[in-house]
N, C-alpha and C. Protein backbone atom coordinates (compact mmCIF):
# COMPACT_ATOMS: atom_id res chain seq x y z
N UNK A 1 -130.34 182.62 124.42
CA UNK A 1 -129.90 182.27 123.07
C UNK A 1 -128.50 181.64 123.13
N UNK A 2 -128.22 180.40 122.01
CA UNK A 2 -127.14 179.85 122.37
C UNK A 2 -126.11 180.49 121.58
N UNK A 3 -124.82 180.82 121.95
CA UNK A 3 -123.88 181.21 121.36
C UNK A 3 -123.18 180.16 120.56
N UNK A 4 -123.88 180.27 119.10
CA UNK A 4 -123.09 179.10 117.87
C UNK A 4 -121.72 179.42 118.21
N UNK A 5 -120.91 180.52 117.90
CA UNK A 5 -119.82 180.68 117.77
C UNK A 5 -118.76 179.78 119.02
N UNK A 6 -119.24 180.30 120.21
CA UNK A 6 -118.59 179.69 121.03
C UNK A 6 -118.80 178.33 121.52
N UNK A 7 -119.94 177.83 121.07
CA UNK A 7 -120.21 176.00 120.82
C UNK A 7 -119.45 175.03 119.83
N UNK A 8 -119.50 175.61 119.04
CA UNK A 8 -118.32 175.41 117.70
C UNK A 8 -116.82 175.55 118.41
N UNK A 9 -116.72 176.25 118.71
CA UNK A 9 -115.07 176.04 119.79
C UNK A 9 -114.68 175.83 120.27
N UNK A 10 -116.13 175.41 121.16
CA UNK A 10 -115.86 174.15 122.50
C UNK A 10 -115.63 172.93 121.65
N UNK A 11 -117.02 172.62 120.56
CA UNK A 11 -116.60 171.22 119.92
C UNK A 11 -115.59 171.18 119.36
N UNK A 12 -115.05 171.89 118.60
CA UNK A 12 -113.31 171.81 118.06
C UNK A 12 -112.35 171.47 119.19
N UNK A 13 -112.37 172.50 120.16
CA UNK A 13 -111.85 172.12 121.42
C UNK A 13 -111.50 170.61 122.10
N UNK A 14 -112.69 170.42 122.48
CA UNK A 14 -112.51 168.85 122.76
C UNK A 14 -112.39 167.82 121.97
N UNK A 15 -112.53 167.93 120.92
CA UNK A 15 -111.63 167.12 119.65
C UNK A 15 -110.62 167.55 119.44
N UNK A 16 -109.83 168.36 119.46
CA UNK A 16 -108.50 168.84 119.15
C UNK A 16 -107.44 169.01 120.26
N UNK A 17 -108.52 169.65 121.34
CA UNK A 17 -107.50 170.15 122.46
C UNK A 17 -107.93 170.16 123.83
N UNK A 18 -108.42 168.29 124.30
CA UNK A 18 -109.22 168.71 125.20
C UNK A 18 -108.87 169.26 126.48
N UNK A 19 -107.18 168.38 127.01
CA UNK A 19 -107.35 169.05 128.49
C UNK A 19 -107.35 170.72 128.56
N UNK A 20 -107.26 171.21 127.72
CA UNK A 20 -107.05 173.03 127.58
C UNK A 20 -108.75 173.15 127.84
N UNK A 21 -109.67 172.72 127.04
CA UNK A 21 -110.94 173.20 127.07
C UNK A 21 -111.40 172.67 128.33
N UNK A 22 -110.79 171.97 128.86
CA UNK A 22 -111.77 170.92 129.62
C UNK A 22 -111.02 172.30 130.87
N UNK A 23 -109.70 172.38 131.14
CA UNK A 23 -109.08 173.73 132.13
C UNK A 23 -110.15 174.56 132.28
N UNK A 24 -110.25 175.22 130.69
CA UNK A 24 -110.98 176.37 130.35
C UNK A 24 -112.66 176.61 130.81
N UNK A 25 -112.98 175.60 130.87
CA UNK A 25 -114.77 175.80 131.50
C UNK A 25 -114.96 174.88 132.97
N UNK A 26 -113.98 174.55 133.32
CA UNK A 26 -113.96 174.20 134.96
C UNK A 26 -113.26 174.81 135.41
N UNK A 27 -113.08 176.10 135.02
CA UNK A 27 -112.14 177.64 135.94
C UNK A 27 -112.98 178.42 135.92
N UNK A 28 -113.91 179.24 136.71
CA UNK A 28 -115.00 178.18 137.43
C UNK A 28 -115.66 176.95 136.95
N UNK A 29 -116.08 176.05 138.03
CA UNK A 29 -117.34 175.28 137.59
C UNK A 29 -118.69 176.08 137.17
N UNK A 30 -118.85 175.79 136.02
CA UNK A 30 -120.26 175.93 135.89
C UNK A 30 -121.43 175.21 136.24
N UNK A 31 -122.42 176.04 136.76
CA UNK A 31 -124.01 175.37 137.24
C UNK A 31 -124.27 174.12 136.22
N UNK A 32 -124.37 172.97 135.94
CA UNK A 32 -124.96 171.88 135.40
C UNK A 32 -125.91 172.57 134.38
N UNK A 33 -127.11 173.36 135.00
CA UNK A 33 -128.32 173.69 133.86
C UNK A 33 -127.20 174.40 133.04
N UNK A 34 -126.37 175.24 133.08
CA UNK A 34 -125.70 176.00 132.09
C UNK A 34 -124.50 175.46 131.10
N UNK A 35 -124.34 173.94 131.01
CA UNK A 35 -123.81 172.99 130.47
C UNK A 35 -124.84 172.67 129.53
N UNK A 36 -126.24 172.67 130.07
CA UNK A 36 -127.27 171.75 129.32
C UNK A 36 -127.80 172.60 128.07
N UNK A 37 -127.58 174.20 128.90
CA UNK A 37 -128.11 175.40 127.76
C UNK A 37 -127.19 175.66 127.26
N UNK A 38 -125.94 175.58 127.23
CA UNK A 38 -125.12 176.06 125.80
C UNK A 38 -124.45 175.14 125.28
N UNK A 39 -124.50 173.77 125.74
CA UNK A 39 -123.58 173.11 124.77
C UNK A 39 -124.34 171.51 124.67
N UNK A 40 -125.10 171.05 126.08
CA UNK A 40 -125.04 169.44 125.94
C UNK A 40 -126.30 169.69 124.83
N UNK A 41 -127.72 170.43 125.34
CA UNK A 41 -129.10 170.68 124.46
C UNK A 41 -128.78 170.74 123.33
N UNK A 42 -128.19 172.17 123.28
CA UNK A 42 -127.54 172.40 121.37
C UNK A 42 -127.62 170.99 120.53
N UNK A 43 -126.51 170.63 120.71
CA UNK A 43 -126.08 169.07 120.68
C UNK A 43 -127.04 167.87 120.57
N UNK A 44 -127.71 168.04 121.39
CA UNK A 44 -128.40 166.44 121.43
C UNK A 44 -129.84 166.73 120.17
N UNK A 45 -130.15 168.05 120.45
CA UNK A 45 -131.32 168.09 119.61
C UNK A 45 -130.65 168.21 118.44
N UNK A 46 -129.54 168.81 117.34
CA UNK A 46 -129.21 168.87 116.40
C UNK A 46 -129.02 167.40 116.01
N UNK A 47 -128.49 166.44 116.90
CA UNK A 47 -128.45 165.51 116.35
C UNK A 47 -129.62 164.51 116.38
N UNK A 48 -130.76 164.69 117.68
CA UNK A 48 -132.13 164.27 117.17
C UNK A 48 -132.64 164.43 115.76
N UNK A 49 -132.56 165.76 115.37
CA UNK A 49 -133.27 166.11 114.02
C UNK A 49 -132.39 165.58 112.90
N UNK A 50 -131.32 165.40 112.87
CA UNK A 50 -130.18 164.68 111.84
C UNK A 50 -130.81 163.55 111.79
N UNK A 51 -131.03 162.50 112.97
CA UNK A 51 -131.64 161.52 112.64
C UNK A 51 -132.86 161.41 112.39
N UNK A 52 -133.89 161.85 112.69
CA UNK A 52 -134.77 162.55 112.36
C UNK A 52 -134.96 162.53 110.74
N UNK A 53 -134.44 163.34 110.24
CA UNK A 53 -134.26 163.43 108.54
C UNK A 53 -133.90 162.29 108.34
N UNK A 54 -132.73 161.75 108.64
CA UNK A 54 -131.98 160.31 107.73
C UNK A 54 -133.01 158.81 108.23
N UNK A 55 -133.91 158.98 109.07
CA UNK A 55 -134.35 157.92 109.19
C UNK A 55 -136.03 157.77 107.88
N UNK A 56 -136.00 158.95 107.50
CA UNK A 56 -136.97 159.04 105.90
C UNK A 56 -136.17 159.05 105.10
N UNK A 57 -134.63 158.71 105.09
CA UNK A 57 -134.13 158.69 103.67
C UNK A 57 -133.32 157.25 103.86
N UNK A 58 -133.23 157.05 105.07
CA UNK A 58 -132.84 154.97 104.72
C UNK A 58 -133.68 154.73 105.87
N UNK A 59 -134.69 154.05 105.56
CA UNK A 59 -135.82 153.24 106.15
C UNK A 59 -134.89 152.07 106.82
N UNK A 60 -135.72 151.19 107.75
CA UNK A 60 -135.16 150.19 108.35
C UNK A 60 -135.49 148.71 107.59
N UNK A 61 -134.71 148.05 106.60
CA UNK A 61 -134.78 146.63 106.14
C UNK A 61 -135.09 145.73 106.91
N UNK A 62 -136.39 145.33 107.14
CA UNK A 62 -136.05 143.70 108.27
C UNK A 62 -136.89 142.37 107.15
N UNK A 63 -136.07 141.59 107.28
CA UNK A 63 -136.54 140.72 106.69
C UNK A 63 -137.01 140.95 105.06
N UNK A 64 -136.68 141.30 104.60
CA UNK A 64 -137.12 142.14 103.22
C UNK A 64 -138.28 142.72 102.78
N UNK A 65 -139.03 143.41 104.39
CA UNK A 65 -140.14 144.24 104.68
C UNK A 65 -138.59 145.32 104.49
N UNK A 66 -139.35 146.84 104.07
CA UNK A 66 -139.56 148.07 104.45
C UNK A 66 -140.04 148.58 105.23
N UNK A 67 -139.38 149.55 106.68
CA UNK A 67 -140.00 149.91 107.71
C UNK A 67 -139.80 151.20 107.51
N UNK A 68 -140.35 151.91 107.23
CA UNK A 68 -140.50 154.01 107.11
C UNK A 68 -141.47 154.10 108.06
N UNK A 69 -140.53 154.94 109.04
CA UNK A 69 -141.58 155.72 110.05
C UNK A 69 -142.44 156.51 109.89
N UNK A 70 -143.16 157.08 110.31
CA UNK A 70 -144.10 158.33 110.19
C UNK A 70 -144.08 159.67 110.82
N UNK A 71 -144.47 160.44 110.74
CA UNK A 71 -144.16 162.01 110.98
C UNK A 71 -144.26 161.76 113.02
N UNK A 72 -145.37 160.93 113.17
CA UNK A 72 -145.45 160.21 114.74
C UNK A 72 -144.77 160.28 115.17
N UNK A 73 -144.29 158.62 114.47
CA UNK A 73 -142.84 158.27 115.24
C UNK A 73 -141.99 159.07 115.71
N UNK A 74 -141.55 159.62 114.36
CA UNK A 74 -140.04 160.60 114.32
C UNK A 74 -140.05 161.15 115.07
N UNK A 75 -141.31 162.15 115.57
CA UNK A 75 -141.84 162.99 116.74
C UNK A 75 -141.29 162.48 118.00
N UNK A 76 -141.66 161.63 118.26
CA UNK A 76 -141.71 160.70 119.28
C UNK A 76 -140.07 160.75 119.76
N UNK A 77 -139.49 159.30 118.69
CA UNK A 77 -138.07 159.75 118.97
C UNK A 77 -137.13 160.55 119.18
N UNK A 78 -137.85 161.58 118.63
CA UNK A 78 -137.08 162.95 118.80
C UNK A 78 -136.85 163.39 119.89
N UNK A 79 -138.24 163.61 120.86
CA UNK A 79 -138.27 164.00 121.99
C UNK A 79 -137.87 162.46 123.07
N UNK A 80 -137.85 161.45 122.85
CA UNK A 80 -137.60 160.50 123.43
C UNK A 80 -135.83 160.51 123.26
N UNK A 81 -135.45 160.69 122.43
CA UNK A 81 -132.88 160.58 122.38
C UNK A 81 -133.32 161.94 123.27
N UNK A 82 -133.92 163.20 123.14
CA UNK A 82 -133.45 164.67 123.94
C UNK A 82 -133.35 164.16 124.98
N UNK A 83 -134.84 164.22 125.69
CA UNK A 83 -135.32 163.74 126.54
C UNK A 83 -134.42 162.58 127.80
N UNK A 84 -134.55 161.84 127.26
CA UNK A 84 -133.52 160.48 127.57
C UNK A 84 -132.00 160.84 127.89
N UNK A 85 -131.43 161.05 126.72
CA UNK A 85 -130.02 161.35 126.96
C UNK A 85 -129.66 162.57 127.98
N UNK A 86 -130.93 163.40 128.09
CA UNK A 86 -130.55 164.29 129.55
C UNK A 86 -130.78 163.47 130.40
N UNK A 87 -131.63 163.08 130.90
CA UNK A 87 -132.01 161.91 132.35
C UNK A 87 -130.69 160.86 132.53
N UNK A 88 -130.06 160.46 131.46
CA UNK A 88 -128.97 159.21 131.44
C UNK A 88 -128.52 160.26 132.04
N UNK A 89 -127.55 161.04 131.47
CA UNK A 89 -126.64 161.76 131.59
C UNK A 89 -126.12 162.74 132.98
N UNK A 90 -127.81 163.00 133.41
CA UNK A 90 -127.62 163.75 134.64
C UNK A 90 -127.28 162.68 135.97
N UNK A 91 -127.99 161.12 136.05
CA UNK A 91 -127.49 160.21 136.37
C UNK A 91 -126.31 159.50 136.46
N UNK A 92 -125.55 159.59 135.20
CA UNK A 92 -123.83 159.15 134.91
C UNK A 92 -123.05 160.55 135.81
N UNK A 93 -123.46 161.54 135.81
CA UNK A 93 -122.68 162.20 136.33
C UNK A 93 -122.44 162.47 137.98
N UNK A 94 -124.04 162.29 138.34
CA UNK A 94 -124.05 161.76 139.53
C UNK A 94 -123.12 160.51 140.07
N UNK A 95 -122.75 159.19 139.28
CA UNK A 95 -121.75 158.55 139.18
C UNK A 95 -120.74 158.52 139.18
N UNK A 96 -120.61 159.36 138.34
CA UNK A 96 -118.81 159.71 138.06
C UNK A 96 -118.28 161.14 139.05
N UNK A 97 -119.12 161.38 139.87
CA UNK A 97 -119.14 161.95 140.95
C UNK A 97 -118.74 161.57 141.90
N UNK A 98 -119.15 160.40 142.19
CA UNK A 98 -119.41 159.17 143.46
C UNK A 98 -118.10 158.28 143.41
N UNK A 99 -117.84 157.86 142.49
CA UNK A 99 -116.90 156.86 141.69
C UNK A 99 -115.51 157.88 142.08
N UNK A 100 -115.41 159.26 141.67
CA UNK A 100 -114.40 160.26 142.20
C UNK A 100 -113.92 160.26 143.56
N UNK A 101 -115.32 160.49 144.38
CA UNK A 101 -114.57 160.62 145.75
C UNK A 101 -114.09 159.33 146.19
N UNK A 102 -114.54 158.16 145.91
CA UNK A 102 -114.02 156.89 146.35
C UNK A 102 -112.95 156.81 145.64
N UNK A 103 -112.37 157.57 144.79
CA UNK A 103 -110.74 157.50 144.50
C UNK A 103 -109.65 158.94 145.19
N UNK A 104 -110.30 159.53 145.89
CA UNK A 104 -109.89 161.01 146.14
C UNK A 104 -110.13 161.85 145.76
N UNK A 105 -110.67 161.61 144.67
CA UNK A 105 -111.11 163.04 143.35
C UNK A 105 -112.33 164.37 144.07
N UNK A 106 -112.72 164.86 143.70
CA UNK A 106 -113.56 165.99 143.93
C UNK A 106 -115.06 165.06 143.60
N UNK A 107 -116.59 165.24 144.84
CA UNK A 107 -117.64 165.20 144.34
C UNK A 107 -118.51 166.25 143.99
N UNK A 108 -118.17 166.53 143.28
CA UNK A 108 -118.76 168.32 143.04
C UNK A 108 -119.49 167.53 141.78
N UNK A 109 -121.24 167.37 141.77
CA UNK A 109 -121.53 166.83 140.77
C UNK A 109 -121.60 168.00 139.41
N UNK A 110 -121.86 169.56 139.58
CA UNK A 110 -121.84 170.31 138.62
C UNK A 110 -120.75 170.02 137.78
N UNK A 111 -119.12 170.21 138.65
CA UNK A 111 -117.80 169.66 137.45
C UNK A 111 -118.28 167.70 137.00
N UNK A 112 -118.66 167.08 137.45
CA UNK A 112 -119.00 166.13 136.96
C UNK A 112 -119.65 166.30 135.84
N UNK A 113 -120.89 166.82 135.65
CA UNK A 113 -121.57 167.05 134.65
C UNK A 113 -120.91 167.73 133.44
N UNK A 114 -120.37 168.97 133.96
CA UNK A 114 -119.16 169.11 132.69
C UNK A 114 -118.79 168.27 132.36
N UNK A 115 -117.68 167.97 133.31
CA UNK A 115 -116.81 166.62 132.37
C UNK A 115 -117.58 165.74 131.62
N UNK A 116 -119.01 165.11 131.58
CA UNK A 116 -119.54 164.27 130.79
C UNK A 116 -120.13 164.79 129.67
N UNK A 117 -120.57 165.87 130.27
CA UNK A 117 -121.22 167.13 129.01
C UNK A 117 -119.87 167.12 127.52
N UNK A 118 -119.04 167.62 128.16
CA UNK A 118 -117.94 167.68 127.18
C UNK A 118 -117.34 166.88 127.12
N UNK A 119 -117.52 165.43 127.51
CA UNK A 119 -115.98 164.67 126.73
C UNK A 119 -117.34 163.56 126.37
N UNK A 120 -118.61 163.93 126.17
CA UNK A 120 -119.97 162.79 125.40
C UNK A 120 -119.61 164.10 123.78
N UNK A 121 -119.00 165.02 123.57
CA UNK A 121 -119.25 165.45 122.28
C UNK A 121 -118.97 164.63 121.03
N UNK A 122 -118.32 163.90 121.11
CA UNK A 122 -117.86 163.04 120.01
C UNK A 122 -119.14 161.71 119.81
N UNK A 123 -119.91 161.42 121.03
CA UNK A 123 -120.57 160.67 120.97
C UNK A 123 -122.02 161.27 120.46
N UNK A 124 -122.33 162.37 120.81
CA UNK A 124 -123.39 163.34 120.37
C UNK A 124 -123.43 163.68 119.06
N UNK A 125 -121.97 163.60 118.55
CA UNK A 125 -121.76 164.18 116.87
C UNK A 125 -122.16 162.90 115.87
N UNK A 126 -121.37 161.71 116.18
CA UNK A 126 -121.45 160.72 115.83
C UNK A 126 -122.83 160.19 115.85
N UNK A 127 -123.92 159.92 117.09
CA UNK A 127 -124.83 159.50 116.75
C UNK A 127 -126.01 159.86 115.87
N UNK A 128 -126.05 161.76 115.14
CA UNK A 128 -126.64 162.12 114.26
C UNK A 128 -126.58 161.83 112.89
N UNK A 129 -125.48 160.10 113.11
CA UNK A 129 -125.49 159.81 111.45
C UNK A 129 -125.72 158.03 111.63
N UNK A 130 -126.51 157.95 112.81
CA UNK A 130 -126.48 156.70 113.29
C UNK A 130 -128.09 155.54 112.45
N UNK A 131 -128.40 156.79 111.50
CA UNK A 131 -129.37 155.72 110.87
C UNK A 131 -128.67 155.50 109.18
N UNK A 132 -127.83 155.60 108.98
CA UNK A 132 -127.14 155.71 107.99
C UNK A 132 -126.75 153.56 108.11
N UNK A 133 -126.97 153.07 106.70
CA UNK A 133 -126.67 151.51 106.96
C UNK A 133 -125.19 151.31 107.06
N UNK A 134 -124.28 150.41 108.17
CA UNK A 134 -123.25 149.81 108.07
C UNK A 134 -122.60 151.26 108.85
N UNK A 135 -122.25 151.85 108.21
CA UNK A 135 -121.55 153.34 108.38
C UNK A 135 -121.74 153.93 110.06
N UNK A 136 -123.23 154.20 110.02
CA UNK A 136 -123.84 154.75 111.27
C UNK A 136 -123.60 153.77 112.29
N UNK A 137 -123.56 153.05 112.74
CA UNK A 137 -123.14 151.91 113.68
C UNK A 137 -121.76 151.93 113.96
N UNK A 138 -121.29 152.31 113.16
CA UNK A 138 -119.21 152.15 113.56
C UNK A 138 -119.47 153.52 113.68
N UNK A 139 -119.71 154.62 113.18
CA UNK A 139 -119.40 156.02 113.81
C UNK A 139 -119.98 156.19 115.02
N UNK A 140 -120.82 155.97 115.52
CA UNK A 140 -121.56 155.47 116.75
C UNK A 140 -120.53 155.39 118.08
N UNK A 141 -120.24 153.94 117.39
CA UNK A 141 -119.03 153.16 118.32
C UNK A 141 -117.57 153.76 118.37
N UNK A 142 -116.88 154.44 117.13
CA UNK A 142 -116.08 155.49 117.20
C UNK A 142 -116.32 156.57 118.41
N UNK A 143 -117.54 157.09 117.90
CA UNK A 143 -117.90 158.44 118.77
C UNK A 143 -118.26 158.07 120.27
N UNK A 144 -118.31 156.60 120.59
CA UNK A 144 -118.89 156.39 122.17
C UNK A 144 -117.13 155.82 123.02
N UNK A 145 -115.86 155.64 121.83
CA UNK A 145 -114.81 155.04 122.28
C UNK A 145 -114.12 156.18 122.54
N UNK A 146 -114.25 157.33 121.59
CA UNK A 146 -113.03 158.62 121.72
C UNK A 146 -113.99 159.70 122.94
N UNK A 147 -115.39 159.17 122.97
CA UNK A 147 -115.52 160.08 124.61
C UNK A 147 -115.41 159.76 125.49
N UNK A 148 -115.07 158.11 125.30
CA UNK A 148 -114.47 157.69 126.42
C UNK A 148 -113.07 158.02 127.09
N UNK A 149 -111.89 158.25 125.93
CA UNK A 149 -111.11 158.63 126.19
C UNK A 149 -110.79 160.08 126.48
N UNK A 150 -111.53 160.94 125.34
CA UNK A 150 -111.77 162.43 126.59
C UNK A 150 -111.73 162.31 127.81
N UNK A 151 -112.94 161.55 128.15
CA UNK A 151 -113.04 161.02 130.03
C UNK A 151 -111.70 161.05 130.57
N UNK A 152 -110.75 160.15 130.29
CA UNK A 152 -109.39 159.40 130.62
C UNK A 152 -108.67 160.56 130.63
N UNK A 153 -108.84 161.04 129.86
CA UNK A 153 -107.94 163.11 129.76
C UNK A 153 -108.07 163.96 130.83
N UNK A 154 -109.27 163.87 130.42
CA UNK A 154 -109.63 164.97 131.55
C UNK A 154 -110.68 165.05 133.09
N UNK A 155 -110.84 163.50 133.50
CA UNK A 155 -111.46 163.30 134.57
C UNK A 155 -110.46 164.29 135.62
N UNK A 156 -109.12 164.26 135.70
CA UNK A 156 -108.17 164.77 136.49
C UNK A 156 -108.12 166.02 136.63
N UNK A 157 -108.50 166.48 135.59
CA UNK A 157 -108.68 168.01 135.82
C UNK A 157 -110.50 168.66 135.87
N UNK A 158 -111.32 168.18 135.74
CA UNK A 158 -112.39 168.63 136.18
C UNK A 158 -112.74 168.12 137.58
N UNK A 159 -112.70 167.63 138.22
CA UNK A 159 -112.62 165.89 139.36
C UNK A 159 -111.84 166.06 140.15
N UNK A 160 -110.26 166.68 139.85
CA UNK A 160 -109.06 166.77 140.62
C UNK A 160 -108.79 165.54 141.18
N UNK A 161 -109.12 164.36 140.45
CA UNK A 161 -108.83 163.06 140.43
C UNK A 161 -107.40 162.81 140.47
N UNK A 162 -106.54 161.66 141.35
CA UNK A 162 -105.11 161.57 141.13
C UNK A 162 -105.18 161.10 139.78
N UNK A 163 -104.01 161.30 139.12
CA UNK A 163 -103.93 160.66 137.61
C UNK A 163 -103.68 159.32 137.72
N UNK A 164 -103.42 158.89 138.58
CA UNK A 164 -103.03 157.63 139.06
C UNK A 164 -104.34 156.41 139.38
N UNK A 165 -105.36 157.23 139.18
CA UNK A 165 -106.84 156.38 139.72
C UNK A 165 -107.50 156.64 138.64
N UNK A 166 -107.05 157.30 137.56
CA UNK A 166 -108.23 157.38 136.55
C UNK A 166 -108.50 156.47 135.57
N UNK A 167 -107.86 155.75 135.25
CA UNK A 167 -107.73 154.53 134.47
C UNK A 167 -109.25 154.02 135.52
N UNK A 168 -108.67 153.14 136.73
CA UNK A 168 -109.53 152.43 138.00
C UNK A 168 -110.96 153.14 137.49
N UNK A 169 -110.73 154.81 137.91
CA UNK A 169 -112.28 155.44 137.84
C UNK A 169 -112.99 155.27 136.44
N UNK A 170 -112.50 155.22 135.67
CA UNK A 170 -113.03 155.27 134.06
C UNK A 170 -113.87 153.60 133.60
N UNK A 171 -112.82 152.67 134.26
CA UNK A 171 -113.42 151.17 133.95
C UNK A 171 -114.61 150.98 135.36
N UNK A 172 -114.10 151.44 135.99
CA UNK A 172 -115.83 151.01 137.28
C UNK A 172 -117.09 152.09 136.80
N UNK A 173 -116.41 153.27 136.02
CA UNK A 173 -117.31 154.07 135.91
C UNK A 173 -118.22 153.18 134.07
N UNK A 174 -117.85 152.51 133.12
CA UNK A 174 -118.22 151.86 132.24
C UNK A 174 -118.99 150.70 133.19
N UNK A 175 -118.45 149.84 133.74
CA UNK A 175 -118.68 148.90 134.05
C UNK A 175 -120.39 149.27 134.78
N UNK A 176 -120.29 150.35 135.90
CA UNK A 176 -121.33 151.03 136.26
C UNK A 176 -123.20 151.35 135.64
N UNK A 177 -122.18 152.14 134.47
CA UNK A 177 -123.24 152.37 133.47
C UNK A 177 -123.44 151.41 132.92
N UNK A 178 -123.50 150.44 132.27
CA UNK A 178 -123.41 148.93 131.97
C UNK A 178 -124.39 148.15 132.26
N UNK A 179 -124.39 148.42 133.82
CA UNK A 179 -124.91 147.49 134.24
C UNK A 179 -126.43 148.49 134.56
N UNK A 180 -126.10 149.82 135.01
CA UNK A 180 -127.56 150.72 135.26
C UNK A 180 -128.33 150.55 133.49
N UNK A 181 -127.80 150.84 132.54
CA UNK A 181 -128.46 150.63 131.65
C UNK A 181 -129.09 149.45 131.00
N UNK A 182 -128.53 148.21 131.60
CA UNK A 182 -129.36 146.62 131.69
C UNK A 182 -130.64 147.04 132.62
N UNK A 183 -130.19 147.67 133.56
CA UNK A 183 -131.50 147.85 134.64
C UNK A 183 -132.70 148.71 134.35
N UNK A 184 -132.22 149.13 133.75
CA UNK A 184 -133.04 150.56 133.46
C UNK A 184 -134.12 149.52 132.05
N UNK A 185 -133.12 149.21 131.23
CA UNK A 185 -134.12 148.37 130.00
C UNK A 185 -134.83 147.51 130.45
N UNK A 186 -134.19 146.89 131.59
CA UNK A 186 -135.12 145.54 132.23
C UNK A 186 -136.63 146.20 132.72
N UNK A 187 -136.23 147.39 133.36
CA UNK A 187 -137.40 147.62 133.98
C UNK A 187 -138.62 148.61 132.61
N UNK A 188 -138.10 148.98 131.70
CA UNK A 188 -138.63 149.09 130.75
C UNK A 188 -139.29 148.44 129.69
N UNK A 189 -138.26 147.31 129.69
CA UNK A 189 -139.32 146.36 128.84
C UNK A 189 -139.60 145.08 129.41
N UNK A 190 -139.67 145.10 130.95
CA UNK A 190 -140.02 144.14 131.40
C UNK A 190 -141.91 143.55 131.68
N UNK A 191 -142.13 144.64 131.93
CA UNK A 191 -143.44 145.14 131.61
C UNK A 191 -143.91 144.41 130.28
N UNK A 192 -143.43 144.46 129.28
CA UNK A 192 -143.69 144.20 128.00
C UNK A 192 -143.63 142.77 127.92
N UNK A 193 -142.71 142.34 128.17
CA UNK A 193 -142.20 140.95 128.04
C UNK A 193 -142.85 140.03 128.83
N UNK A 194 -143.52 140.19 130.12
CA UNK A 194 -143.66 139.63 131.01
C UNK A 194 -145.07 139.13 130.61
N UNK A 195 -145.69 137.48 131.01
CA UNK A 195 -146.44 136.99 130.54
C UNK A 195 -147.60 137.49 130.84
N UNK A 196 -149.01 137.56 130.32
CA UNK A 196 -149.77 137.82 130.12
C UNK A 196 -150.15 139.48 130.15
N UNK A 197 -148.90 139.98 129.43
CA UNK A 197 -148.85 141.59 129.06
C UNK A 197 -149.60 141.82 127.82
N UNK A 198 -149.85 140.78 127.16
CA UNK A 198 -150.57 140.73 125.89
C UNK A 198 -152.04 140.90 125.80
């Protein structure tokens, strides 16, 4: 069972006070699965189902069709952002693992996974209002810029990264994902696209 109380204080935490929280749960490292059960899961599914709801209360406009999903879909997506954003995620950290020791830092992928676990909260909060028109798109991009900078905080102290390389580690580590997530879509909807897929 997840402890609301102390999830709520982590998320205050790393919005308010991260290198303290970020100290505070990499004294020890924790096991990765135990990142996923009390704070990243919590998280990703609360904000699946946020969107979830808001995508039956502003439908998608294209062309001055109405697009309302169905109980399906929603299904679908739901388990497709959980789903997904663990697989990205356990991958980026594997990265920002890798990306560490080639600056001196620690490859300990469990503190990796912390560190992404907790400094993606702002991006996790933000995207449960991401079907919202105009609005949801900039909180989005808010919430994917200030976990970036968590990162920049506290790669050094989960990582034991010099402070001096984290800037370096933070832009190869974007640049990285960037380019894995072109790859990853290519090979996803390449399939689709590709001629006589029809």
């Amino acid at each position: 069972m997840v402890d609301i109380q102390a999830l709520r204080q982590r998320i205050a935490g790393m919005l308010q006070a991260p290198e303290e929280t970020m100290r505070a749960h990499v004294t020890p490292v924790p096991p990765a699965m135990v990142v996923v059960r009390e704070h990243v899961l919590p998280l990703l599914v609360a904000s699946a189902a946020c969107v979830a709801v808001l995508s039956f209360l502003f439908p998608i406009h294209i062309g001055g069709m109405v697009l309302r999903p169905g109980l399906t879909d929603v299904a679908i997506l739901f388990v497709f952002r959980v789903v997904g954003s663990l697989v990205v995620l356990w991958i980026l950290a594997g990265l920002a693992a890798l990306l560490s020791q080639m600056f001196g830092g620690s490859r300990n992928f469990n503190a990796a996974f912390t560190l992404l676990g907790l400094s993606m909260t702002p991006l996790f909060i933000a995207e449960a209002l991401f079907p919202l028109p105009v609005l949801g798109p900039l909180l989005g991009l808010a919430g994917l810029v200030y976990s970036f900078v968590l990162m920049y905080r506290t790669t050094p102290i989960a990582l034991h990264l010099p402070q001096e390389h984290r800037g370096k580690h933070l832009v190869l580590f974007i640049m990285a994902s960037m380019l894995l997530s072109f790859l990853l879509m290519s090979l996803l909807l390449g399939p689709v696209g590709a001629p006589g897929s029809l």
